[in-house]
C-alpha atoms as a PDB file:
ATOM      1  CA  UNK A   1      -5.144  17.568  11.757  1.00  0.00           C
ATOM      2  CA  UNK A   2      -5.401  13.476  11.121  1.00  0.00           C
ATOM      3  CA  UNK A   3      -5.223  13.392   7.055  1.00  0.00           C
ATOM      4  CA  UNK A   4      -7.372  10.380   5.945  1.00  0.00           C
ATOM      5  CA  UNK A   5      -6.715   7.859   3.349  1.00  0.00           C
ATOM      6  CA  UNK A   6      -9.909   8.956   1.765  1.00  0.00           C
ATOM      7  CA  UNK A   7      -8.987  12.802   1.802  1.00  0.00           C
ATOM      8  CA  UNK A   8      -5.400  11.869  -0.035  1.00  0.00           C
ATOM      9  CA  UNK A   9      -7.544   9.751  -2.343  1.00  0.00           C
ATOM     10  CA  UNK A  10      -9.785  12.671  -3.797  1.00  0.00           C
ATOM     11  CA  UNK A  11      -6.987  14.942  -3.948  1.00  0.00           C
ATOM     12  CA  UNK A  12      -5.001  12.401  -5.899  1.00  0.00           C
ATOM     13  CA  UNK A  13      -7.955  11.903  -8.042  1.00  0.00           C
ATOM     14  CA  UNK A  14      -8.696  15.537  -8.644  1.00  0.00           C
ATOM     15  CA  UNK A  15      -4.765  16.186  -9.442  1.00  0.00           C
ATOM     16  CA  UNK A  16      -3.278  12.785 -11.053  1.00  0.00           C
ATOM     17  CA  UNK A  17      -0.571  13.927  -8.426  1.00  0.00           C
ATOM     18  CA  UNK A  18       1.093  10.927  -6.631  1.00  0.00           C
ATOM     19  CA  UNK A  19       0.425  10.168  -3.521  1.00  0.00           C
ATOM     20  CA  UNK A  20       2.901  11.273  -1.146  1.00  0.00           C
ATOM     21  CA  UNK A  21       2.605  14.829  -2.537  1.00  0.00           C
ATOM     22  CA  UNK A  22      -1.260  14.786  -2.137  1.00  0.00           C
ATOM     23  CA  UNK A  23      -0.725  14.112   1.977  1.00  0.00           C
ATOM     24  CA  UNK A  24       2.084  16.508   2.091  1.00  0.00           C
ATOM     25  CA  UNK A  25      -0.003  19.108   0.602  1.00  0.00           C
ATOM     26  CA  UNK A  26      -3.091  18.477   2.520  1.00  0.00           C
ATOM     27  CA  UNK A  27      -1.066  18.194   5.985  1.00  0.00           C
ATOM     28  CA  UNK A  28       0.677  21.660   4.600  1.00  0.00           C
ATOM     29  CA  UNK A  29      -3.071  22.910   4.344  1.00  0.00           C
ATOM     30  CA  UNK A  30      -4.532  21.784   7.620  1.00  0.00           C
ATOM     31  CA  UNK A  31      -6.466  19.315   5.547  1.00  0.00           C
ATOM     32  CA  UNK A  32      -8.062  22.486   3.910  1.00  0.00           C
ATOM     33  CA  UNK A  33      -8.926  20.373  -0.317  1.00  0.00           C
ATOM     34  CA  UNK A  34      -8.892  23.887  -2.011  1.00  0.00           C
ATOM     35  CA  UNK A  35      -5.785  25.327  -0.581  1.00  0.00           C
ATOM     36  CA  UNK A  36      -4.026  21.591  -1.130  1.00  0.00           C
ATOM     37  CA  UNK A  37      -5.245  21.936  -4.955  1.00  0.00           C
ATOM     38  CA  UNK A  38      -3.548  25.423  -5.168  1.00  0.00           C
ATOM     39  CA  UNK A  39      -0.567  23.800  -3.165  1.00  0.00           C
ATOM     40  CA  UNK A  40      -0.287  21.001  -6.029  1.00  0.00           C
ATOM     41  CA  UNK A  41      -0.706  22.852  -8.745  1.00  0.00           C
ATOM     42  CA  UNK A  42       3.607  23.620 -10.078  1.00  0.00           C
ATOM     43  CA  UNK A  43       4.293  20.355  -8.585  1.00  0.00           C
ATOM     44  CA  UNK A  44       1.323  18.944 -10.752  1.00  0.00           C
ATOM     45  CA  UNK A  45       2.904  20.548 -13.794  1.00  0.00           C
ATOM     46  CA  UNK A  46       5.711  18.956 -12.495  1.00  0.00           C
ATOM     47  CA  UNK A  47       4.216  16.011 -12.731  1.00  0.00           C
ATOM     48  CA  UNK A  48       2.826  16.254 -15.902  1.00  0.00           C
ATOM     49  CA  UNK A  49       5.960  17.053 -17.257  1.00  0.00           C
ATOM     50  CA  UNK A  50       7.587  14.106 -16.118  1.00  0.00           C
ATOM     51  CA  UNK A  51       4.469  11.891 -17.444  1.00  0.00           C
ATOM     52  CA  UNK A  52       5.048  13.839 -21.043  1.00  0.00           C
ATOM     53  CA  UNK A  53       8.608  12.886 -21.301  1.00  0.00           C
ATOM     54  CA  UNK A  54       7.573   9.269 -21.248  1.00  0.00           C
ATOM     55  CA  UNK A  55       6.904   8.362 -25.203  1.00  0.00           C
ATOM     56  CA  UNK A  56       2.842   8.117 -25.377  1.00  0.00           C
ATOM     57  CA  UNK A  57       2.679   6.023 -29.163  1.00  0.00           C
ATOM     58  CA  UNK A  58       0.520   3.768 -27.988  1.00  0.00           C
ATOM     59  CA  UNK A  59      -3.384   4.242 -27.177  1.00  0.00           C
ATOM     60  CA  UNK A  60      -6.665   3.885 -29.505  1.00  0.00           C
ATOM     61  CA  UNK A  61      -8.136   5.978 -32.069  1.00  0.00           C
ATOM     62  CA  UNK A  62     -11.898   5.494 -31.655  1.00  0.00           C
ATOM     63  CA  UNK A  63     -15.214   6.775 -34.366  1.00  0.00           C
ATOM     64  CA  UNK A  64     -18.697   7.813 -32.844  1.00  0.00           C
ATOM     65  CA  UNK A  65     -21.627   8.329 -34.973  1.00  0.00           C
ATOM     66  CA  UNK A  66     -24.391   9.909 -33.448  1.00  0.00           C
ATOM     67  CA  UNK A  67     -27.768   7.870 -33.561  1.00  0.00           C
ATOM     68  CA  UNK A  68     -29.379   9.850 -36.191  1.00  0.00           C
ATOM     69  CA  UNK A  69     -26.103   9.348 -38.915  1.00  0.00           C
ATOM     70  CA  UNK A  70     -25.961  13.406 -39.131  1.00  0.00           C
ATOM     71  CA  UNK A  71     -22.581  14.117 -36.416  1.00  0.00           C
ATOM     72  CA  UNK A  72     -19.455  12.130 -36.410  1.00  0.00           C
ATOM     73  CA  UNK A  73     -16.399  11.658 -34.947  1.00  0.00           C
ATOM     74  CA  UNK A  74     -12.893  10.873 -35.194  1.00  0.00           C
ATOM     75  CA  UNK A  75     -10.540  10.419 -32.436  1.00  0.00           C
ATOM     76  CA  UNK A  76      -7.144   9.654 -31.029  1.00  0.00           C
ATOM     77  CA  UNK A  77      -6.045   9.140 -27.150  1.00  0.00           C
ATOM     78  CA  UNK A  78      -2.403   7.867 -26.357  1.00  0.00           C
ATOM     79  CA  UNK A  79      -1.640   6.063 -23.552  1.00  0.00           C
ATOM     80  CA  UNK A  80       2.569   4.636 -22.871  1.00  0.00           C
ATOM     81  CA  UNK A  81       1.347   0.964 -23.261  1.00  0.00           C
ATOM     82  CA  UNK A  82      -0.683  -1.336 -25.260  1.00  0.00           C
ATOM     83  CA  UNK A  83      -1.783  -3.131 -21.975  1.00  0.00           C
ATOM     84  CA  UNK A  84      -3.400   0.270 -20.531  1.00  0.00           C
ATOM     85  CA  UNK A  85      -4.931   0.448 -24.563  1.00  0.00           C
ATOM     86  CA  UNK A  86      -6.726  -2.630 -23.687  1.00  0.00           C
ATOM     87  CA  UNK A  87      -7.890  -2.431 -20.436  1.00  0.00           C
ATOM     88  CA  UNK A  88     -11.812  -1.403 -19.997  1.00  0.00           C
ATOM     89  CA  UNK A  89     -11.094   2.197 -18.337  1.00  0.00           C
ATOM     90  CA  UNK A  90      -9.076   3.476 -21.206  1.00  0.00           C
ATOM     91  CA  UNK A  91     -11.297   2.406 -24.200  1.00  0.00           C
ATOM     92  CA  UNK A  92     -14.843   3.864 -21.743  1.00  0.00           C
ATOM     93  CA  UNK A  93     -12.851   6.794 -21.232  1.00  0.00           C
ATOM     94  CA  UNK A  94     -12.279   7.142 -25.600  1.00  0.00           C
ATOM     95  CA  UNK A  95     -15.582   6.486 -25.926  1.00  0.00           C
ATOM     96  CA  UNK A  96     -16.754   9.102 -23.372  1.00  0.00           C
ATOM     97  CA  UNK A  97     -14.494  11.960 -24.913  1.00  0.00           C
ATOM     98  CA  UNK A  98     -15.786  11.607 -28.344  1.00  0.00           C
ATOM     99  CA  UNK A  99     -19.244  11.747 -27.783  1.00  0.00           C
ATOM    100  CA  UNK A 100     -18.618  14.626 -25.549  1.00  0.00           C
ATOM    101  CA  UNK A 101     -17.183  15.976 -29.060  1.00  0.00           C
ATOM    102  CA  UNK A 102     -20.325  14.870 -31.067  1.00  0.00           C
ATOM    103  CA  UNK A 103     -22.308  16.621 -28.188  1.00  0.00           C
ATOM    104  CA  UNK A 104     -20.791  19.796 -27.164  1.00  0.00           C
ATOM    105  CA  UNK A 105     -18.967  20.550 -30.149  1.00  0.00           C
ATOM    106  CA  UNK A 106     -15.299  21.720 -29.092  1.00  0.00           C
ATOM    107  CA  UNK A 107     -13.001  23.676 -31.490  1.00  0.00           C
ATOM    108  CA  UNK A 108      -9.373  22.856 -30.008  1.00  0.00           C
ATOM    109  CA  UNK A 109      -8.003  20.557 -27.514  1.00  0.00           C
ATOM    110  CA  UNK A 110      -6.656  22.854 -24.934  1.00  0.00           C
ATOM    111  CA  UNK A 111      -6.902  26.524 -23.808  1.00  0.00           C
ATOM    112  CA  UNK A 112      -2.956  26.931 -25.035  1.00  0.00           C
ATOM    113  CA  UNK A 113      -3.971  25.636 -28.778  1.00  0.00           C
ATOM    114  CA  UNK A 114      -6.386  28.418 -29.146  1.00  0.00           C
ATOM    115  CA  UNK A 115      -4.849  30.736 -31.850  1.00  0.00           C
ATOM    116  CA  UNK A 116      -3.517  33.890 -30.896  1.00  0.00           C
ATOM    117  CA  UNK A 117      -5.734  35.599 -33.644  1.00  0.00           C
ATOM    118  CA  UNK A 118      -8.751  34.295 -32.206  1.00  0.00           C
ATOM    119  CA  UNK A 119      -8.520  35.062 -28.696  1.00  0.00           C
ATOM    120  CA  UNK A 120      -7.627  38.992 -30.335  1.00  0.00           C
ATOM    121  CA  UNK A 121     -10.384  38.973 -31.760  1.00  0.00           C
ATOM    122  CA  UNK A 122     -12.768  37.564 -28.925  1.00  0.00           C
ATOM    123  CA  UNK A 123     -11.189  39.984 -26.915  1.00  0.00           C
ATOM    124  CA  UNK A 124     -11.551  43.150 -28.765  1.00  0.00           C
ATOM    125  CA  UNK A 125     -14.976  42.504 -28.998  1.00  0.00           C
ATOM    126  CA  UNK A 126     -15.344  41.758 -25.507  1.00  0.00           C
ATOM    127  CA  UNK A 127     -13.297  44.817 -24.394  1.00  0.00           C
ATOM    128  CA  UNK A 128     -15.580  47.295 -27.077  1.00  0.00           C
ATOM    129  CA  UNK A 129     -18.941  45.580 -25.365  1.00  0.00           C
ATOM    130  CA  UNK A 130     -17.684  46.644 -21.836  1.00  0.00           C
ATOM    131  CA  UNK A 131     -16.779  50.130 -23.006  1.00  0.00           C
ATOM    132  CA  UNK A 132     -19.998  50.630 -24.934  1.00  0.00           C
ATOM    133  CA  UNK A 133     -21.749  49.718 -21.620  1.00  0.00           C
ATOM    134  CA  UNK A 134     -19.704  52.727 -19.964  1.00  0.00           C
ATOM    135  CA  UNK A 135     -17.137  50.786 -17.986  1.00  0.00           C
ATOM    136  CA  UNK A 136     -14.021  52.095 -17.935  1.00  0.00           C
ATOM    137  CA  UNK A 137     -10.473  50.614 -18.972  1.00  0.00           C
ATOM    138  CA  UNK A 138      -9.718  48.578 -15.794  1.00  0.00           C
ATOM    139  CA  UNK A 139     -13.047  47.531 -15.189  1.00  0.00           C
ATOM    140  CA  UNK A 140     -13.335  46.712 -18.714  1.00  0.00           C
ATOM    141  CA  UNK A 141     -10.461  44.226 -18.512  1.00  0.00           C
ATOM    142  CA  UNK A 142     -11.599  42.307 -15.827  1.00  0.00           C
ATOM    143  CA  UNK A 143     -14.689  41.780 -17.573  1.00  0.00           C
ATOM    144  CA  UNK A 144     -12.968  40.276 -21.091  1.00  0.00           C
ATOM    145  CA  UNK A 145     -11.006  37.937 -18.345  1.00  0.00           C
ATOM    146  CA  UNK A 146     -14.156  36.867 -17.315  1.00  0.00           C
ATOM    147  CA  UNK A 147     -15.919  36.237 -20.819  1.00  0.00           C
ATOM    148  CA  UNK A 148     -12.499  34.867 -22.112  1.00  0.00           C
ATOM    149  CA  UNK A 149     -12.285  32.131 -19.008  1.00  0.00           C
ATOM    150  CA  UNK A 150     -16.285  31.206 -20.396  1.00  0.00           C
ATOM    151  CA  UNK A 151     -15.496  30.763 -24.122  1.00  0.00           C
ATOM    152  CA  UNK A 152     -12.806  28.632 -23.803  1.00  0.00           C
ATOM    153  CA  UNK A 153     -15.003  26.466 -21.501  1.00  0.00           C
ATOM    154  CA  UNK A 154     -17.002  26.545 -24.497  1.00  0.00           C
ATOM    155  CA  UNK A 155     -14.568  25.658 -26.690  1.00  0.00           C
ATOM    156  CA  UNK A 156     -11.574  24.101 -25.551  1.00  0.00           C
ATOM    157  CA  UNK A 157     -12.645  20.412 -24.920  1.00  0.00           C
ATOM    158  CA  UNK A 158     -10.113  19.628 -21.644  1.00  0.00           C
ATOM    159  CA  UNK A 159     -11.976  23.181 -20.415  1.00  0.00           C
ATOM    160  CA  UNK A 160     -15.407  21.786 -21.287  1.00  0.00           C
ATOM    161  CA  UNK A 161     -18.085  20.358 -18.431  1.00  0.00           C
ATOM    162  CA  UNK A 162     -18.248  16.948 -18.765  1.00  0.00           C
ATOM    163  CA  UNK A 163     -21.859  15.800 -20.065  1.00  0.00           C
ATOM    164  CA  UNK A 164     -22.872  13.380 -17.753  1.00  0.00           C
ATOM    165  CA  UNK A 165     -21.658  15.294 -14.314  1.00  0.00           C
ATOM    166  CA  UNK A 166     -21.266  18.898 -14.945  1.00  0.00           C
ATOM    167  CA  UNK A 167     -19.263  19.115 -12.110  1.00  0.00           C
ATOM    168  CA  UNK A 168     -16.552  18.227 -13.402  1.00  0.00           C
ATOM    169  CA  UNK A 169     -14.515  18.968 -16.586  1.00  0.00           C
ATOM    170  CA  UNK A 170     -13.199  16.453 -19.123  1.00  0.00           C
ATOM    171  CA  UNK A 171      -9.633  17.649 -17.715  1.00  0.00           C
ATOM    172  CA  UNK A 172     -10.819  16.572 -14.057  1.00  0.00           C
ATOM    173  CA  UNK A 173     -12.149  13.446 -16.367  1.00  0.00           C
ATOM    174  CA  UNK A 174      -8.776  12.781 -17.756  1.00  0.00           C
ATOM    175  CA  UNK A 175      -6.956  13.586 -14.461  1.00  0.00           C
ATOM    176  CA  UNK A 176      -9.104  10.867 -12.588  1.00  0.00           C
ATOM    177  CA  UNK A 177      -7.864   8.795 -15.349  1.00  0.00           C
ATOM    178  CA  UNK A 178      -4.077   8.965 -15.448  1.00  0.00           C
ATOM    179  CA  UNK A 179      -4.486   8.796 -11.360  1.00  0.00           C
ATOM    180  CA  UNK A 180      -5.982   5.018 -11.813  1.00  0.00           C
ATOM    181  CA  UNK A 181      -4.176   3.772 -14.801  1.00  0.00           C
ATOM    182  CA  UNK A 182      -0.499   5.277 -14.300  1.00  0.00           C
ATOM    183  CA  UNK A 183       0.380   6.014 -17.123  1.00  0.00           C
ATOM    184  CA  UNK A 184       0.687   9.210 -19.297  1.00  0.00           C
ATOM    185  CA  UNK A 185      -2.102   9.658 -21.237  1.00  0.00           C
ATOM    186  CA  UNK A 186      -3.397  12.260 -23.619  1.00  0.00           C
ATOM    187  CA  UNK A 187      -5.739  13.740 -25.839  1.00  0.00           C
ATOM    188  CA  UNK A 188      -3.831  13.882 -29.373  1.00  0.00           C
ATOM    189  CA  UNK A 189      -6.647  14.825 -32.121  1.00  0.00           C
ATOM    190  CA  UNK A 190      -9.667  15.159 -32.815  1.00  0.00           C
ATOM    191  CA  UNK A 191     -12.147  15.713 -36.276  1.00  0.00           C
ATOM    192  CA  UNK A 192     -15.716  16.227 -36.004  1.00  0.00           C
ATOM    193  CA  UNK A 193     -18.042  15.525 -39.116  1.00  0.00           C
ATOM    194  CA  UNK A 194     -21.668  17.300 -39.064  1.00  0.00           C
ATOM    195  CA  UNK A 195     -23.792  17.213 -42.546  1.00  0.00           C
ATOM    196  CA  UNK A 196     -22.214  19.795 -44.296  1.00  0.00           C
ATOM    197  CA  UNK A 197     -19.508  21.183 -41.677  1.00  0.00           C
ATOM    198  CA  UNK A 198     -16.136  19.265 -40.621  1.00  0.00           C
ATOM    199  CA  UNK A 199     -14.503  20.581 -37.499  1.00  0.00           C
ATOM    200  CA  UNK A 200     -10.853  19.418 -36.354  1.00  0.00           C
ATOM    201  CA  UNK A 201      -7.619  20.484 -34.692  1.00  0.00           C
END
């Protein structure tokens, strides 16, 4: 199958995975996105392992108040240099992320900086739900998978629908992000400030 520049192009974007690897995978695939996706996936942990060893110091830290004065927020993305800080796409994309904070109200950055005491706890209560309902044990544990992958879309921002195309998640946002700019980028911090509450990681 003839891979297009326009099918190595949306993997790229969907990944952040350069684009030699994006072809290879899709011609691996028979052109087939999904599969390529799955195909990418070490090598884009690859990837983003070699983007991580690059020092990220630079970047913006940005403030959103919400219209009505009642939610803010409080936020830092690094980039590696202060030229990507500057340029249009990076500061949109800071301003994007924190009002998806003020808006949907995430509680860590990242499924991996949930605490270990939390998702015990989200998970016994899961697990006692299913049993109460008269599942048993395996059944049961397929269903706190489930309701575990759905709470940290809930709460982990990068896991998070994005709130002005739900079909894509800020990590897909992000990923789209590092594929145009070059550069590794990331989400370092976060606090968000509602009358009365303050939420941060």
């Amino acid at each position: 199958m003839e891979i297009s520049a326009d099918m190595v192009k949306k993997l790229r974007v969907k990944t952040g995975t350069g684009i030699m690897d994006c072809k290879r995978a899709l011609q691996d695939t028979n052109g087939d996105f999904e599969k390529a996706v799955d195909l990418l996936r070490k090598k884009g942990i690859s990837t983003t392992r070699k983007r991580s060893s690059k020092a990220a110091s630079d970047g913006q830290i940005a403030s959103y108040i919400h219209g009505d004065g009642k939610i803010g927020v409080l936020l830092e993305v690094n980039c590696e240099t202060d030229f990507v800080a500057r340029t249009e796409g990076f500061r949109t994309f800071v301003r994007e992320i924190a009002m998806q904070i003020a808006a949907s109200n995430p509680l860590y950055i990242k499924q991996e900086n949930t605490p270990d005491e939390v998702i015990e706890r989200e998970s016994a209560i899961f697990r006692a739900q299913a049993l109460e309902l008269g599942k048993n044990e395996k059944v049961a544990e397929r269903i706190v998978e489930g309701k575990l992958k759905k709470f940290y879309q809930e709460v982990c921002l990068m896991e998070q629908a994005y709130i002005r195309d739900d079909k894509k998640t800020v990590q897909d946002l992000l990923n789209e992000l590092i594929a145009s700019l070059g550069e590794n980028i990331f989400i370092r911090r976060f606090t968000r400030y509602q009358l009365g509450v303050t939420k941060g990681n």
